[in-house]
N, C-alpha and C. Protein backbone atom coordinates (compact mmCIF):
# COMPACT_ATOMS: atom_id res chain seq x y z
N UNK A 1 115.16 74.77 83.19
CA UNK A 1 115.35 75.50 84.43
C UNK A 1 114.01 75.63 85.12
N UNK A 2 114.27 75.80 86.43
CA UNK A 2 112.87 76.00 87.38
C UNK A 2 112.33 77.27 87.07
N UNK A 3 110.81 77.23 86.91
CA UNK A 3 110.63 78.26 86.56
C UNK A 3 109.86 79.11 88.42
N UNK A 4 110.51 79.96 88.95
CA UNK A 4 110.44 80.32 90.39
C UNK A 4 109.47 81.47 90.42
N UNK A 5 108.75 81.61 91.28
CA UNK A 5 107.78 83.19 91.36
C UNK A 5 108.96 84.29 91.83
N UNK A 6 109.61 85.34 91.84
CA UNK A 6 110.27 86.22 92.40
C UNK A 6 109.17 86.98 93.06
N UNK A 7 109.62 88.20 94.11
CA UNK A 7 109.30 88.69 94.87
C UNK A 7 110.38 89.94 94.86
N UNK A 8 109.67 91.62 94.34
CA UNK A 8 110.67 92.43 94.58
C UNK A 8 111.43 92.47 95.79
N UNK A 9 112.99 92.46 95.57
CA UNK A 9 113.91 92.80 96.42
C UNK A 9 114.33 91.37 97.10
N UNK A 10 113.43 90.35 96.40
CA UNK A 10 114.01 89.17 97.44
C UNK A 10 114.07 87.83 96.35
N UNK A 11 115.28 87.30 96.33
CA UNK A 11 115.80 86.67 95.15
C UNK A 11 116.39 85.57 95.60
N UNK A 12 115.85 84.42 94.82
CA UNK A 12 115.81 83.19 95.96
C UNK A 12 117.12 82.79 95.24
N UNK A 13 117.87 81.56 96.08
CA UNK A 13 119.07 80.95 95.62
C UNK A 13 119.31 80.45 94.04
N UNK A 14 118.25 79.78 94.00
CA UNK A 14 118.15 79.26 92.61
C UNK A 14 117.30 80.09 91.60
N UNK A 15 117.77 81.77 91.61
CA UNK A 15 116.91 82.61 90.73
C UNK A 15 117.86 82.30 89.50
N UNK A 16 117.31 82.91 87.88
CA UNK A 16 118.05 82.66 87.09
C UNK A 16 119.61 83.07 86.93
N UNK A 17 119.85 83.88 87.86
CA UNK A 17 120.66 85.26 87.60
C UNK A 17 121.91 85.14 88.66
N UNK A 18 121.12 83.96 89.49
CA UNK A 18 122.26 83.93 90.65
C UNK A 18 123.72 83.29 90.32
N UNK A 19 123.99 82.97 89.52
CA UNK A 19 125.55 82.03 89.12
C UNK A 19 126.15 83.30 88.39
N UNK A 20 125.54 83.97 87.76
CA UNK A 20 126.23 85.28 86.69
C UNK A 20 126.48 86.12 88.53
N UNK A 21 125.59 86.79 89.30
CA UNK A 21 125.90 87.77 90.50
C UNK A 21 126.69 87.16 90.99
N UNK A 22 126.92 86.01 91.40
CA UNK A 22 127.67 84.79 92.82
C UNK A 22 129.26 84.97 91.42
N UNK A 23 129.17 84.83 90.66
CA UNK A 23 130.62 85.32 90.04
C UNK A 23 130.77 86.19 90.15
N UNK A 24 130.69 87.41 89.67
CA UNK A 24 130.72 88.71 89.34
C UNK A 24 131.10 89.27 91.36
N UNK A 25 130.61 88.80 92.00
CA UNK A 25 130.57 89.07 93.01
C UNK A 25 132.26 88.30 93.93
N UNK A 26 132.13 87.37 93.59
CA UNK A 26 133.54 86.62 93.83
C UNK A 26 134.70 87.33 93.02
N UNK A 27 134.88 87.96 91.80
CA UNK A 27 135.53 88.56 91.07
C UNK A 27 135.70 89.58 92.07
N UNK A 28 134.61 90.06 91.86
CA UNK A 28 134.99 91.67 92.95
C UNK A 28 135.59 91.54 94.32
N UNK A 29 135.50 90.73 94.83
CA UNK A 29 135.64 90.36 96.00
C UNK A 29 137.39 89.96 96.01
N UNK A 30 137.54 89.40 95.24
CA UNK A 30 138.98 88.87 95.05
C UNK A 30 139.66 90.41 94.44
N UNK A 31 139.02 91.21 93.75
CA UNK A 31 139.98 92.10 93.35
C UNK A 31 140.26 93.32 94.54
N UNK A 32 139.11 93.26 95.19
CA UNK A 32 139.05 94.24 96.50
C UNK A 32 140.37 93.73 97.56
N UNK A 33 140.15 92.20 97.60
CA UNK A 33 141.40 91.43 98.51
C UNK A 33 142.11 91.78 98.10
N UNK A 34 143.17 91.77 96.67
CA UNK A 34 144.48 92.06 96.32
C UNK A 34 144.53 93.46 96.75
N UNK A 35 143.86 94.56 96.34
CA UNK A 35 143.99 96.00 96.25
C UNK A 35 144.54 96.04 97.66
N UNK A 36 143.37 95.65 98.75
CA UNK A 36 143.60 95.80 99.83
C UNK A 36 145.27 95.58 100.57
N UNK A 37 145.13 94.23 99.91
CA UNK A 37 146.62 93.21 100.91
C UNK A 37 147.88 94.17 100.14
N UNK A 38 147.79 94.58 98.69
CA UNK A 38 148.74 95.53 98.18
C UNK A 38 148.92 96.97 98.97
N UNK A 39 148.08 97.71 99.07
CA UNK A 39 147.92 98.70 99.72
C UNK A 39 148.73 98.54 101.05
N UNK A 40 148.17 97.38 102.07
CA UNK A 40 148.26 97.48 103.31
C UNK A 40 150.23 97.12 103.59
N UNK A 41 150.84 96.23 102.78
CA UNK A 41 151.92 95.97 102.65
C UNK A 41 153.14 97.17 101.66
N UNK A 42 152.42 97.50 100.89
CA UNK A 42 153.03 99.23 100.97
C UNK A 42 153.39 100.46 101.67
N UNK A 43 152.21 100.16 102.53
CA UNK A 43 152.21 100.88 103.77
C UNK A 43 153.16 100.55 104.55
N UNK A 44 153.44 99.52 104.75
CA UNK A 44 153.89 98.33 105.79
C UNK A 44 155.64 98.65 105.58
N UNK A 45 156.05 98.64 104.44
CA UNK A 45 157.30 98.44 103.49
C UNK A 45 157.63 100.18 103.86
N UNK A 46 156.68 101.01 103.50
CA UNK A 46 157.24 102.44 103.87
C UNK A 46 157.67 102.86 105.23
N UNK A 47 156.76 102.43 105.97
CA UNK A 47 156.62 102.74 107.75
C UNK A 47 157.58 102.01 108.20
N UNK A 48 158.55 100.99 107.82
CA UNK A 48 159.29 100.56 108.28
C UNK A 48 160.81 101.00 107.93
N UNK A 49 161.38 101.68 106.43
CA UNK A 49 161.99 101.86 105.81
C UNK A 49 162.61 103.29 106.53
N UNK A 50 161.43 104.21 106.27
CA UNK A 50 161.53 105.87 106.22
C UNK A 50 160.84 106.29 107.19
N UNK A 51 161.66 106.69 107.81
CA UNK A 51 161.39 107.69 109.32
C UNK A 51 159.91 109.20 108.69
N UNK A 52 160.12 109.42 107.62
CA UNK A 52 159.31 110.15 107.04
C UNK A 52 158.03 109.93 107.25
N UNK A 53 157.99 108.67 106.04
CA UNK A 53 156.54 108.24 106.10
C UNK A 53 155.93 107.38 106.99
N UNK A 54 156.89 106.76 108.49
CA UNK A 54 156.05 106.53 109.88
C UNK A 54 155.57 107.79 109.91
N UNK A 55 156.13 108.97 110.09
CA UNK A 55 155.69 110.28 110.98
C UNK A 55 154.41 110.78 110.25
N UNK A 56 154.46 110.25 108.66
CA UNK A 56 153.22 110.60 108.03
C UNK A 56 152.03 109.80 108.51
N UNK A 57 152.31 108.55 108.15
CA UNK A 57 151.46 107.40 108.79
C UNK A 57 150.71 107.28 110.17
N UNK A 58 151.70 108.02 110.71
CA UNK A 58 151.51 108.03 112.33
C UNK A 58 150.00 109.09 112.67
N UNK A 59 150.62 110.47 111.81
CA UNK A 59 149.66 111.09 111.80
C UNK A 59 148.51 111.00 111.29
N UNK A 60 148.29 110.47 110.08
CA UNK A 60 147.42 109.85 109.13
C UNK A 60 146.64 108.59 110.22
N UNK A 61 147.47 108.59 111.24
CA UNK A 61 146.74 106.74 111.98
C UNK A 61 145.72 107.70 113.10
N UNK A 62 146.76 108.41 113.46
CA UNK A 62 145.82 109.55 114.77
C UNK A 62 145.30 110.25 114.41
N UNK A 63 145.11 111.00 113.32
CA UNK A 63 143.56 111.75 112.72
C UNK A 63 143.23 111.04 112.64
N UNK A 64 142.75 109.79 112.10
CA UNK A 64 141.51 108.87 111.65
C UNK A 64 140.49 107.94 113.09
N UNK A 65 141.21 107.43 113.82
CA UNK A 65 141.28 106.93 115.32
C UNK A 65 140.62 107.93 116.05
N UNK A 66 141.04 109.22 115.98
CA UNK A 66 140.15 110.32 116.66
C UNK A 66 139.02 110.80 115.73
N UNK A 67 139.01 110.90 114.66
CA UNK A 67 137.97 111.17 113.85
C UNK A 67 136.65 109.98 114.15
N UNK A 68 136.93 108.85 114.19
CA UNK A 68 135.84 107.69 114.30
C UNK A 68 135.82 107.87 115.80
N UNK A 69 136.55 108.22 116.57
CA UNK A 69 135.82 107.94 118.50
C UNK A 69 135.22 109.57 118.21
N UNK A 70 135.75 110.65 117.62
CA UNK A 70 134.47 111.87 117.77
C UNK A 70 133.15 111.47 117.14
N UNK A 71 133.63 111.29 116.27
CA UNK A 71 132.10 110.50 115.60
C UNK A 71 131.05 109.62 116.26
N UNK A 72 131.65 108.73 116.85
CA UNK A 72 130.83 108.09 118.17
C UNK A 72 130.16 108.76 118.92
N UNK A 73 131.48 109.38 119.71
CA UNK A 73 131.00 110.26 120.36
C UNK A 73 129.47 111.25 120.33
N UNK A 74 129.73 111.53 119.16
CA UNK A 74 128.59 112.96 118.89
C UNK A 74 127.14 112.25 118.45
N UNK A 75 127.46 111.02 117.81
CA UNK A 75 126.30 110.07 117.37
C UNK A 75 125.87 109.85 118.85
N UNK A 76 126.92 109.40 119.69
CA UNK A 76 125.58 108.95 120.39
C UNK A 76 125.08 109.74 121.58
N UNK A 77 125.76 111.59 121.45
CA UNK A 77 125.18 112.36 122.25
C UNK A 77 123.98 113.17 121.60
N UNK A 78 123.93 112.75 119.97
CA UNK A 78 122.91 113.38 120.06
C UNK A 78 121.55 112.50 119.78
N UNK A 79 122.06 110.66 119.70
CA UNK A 79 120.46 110.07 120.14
C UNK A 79 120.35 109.90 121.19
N UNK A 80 120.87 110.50 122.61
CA UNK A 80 120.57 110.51 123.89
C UNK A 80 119.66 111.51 123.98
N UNK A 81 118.91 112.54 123.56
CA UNK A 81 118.37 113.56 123.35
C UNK A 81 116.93 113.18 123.12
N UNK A 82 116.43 112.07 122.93
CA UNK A 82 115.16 111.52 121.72
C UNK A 82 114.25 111.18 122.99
N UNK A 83 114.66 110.49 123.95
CA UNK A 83 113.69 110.25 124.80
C UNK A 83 113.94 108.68 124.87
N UNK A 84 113.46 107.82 126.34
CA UNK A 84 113.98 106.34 126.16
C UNK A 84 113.14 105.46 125.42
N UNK A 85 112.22 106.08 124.96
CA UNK A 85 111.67 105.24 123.51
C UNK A 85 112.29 105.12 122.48
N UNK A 86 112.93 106.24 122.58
CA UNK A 86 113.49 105.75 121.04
C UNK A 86 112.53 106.54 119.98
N UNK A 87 111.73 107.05 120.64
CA UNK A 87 110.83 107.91 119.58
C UNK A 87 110.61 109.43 119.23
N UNK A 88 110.28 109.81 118.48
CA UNK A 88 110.61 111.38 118.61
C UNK A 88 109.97 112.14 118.81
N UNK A 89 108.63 111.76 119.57
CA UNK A 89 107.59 112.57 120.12
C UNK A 89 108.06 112.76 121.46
N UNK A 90 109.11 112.57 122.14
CA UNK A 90 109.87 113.42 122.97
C UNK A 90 110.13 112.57 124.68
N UNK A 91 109.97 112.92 125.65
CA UNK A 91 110.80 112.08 126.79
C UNK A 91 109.25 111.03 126.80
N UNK A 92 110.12 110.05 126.80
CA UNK A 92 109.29 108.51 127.22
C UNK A 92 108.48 107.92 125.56
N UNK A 93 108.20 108.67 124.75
CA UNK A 93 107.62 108.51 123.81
C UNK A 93 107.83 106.81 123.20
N UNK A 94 106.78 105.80 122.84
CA UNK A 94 107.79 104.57 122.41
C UNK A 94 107.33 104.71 120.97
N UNK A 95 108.13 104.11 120.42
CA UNK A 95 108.00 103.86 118.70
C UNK A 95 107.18 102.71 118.51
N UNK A 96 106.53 102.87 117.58
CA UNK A 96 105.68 101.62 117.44
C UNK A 96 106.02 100.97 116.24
N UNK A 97 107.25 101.19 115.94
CA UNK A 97 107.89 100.72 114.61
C UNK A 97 109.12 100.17 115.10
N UNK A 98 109.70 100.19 116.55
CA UNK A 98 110.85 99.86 116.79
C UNK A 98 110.90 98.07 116.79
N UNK A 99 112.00 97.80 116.39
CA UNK A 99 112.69 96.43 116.47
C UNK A 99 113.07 95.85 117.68
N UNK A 100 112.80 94.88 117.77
CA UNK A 100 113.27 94.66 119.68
C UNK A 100 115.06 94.17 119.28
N UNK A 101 115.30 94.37 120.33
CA UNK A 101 117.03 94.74 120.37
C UNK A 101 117.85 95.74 119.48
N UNK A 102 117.35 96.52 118.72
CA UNK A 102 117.92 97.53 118.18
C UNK A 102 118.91 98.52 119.02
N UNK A 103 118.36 98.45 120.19
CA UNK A 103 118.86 99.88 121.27
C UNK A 103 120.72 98.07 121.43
N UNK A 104 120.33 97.63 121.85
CA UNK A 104 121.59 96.61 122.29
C UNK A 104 122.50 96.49 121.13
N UNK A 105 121.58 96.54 119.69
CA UNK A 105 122.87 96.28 118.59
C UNK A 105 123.67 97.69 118.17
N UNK A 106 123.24 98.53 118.54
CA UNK A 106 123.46 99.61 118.36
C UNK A 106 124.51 100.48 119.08
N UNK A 107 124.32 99.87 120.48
CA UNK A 107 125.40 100.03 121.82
C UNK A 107 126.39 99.05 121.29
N UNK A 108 126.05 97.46 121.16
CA UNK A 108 127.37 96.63 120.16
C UNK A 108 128.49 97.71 119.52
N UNK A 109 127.90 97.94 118.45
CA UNK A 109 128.17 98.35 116.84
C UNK A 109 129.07 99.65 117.85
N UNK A 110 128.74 100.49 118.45
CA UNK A 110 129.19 101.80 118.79
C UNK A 110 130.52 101.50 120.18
N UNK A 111 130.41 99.95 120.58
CA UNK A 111 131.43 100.16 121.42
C UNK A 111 132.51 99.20 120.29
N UNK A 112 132.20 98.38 119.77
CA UNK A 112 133.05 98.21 118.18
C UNK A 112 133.67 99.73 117.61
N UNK A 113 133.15 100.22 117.43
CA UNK A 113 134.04 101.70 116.56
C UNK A 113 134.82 102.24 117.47
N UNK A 114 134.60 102.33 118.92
CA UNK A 114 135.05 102.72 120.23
C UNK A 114 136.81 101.96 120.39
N UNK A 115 136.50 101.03 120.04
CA UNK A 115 137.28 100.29 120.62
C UNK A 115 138.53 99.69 118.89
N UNK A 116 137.41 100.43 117.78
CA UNK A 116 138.57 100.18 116.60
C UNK A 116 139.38 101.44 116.34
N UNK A 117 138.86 102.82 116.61
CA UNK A 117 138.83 104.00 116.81
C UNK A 117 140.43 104.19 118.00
N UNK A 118 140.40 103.39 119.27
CA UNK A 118 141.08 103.68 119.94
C UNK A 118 141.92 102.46 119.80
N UNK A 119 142.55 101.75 118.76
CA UNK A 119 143.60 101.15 118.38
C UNK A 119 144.08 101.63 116.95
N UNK A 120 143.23 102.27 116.31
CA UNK A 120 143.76 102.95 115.16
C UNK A 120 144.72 104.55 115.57
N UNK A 121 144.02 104.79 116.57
CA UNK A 121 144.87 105.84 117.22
C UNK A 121 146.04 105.52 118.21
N UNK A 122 146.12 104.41 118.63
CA UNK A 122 147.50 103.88 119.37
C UNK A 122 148.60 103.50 118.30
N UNK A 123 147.84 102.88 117.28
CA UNK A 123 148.76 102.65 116.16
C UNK A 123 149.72 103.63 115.54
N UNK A 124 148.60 104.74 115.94
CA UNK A 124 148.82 106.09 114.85
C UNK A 124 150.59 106.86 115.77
N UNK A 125 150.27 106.43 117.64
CA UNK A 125 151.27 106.69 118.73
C UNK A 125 152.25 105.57 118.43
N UNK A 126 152.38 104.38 117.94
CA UNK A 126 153.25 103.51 118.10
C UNK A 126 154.09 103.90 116.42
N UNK A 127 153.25 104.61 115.80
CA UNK A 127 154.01 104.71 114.38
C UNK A 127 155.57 105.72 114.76
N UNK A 128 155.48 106.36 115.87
CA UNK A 128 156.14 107.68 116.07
C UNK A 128 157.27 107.12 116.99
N UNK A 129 157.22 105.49 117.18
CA UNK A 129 157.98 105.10 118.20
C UNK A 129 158.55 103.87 117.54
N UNK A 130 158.57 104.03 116.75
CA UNK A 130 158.86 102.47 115.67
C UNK A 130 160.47 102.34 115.00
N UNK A 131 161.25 101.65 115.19
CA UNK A 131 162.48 101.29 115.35
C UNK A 131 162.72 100.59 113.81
N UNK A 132 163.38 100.71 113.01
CA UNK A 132 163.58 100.20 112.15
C UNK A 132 163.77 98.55 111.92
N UNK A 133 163.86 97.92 113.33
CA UNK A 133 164.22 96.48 113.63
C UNK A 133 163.34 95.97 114.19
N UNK A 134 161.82 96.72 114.03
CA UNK A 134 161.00 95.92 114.53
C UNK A 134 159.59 95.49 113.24
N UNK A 135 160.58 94.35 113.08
CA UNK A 135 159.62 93.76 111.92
C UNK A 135 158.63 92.92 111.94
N UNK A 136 158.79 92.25 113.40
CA UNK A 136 158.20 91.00 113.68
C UNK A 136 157.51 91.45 115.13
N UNK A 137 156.33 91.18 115.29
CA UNK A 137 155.56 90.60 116.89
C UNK A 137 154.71 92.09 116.78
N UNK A 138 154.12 92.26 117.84
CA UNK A 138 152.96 92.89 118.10
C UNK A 138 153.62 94.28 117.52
N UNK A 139 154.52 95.07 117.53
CA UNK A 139 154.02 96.00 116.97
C UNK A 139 153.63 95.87 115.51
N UNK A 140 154.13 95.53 114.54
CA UNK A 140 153.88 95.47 112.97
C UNK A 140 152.38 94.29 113.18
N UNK A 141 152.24 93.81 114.03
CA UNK A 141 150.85 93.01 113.78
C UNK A 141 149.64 94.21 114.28
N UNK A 142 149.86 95.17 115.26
CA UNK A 142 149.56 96.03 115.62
C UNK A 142 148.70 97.69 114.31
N UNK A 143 150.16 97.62 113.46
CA UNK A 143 149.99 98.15 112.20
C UNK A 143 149.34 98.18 111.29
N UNK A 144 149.81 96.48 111.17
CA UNK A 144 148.58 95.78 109.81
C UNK A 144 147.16 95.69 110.17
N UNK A 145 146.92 95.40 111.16
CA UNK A 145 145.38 95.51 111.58
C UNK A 145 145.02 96.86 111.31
N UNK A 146 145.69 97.95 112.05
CA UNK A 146 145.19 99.19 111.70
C UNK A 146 145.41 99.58 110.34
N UNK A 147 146.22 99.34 109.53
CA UNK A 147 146.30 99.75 108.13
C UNK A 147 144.75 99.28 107.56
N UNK A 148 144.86 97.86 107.99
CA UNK A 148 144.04 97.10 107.13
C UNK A 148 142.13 97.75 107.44
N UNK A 149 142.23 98.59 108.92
CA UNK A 149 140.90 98.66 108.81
C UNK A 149 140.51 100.30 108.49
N UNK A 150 141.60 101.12 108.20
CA UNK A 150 141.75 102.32 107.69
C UNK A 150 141.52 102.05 106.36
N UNK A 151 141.74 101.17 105.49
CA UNK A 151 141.95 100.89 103.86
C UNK A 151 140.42 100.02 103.68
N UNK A 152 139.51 99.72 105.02
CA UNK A 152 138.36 98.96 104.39
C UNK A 152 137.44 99.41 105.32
N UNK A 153 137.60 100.95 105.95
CA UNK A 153 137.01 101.87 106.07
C UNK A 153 136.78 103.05 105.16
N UNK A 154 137.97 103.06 104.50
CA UNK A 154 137.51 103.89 103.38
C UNK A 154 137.37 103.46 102.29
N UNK A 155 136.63 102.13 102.29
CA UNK A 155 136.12 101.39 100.94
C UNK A 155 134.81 101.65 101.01
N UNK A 156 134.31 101.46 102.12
CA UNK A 156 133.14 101.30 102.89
C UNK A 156 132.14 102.60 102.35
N UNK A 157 130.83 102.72 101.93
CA UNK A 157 130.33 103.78 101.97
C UNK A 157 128.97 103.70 103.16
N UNK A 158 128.59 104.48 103.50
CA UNK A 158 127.44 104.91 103.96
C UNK A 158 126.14 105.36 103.80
């Protein structure tokens, strides 16, 4: 085997270790997929069945949808506060540590939650309006997306 210099925290393709992680990692990865696609089609199988557990679901879809757009929300009223540097020595201040495009990926990332936030909460309105015969076309495709990003939002840590 090559014998490679490492560098903490940075681990080149051909380190010794990488075929044992690159499995171990595919394993996990595949078991996270099943959990997930099980989960999300449980869901799927209930909300369609029982008038009950739409109305649960429904609610369960619209707390969460409003929980992530308040969250936005408040994130980004309170880094409007910092000054347009971006720094925290106060109005105009610039950082001399800042990344160029950070302020743009950041507006990205926050109109992404905006916009997953306010289909997890339509979902959460369409659960309460859902017909037992509608198995097929945008609403149940409507569902599964939102199931699916409720179930790998709360995989997710922070």
């Amino acid at each position: 085997m090559y014998h490679t210099k490492t560098y903490p925290g940075l681990q080149p393709i051909y380190s010794q270790n990488f075929l044992f992680r690159a499995g171990l990692s595919a394993v996990a990865g595949i078991f996270l997929g099943i959990l997930v696609s099980l989960i999300v089609n449980c869901t799927l199988l209930e909300i369609s069945l029982n008038a009950f557990f739409a109305t649960y679901f429904g609610l369960l879809f619209s707390a969460v949808g409003a929980i992530i757009l308040w969250r936005v929300r408040t994130n980004n009223e309170g880094e409007g506060g910092r000054g347009s540097g971006g720094g925290y020595g106060g109005g105009g201040s610039i950082d001399p540590f800042a990344q160029p495009g950070r302020a743009e990926a950041e507006a990205r990332r926050r109109t992404h939650l905006q916009v997953f936030g306010a289909l997890i909460l339509f979902s959460g309105i369409m659960c309460f309006m859902l017909e037992k015969d509608w198995y097929y076309g945008p609403p149940l495709v409507l569902l599964t997306y939102s199931a699916v990003l409720v179930v790998c939002f709360s995989l997710m840590l922070e």
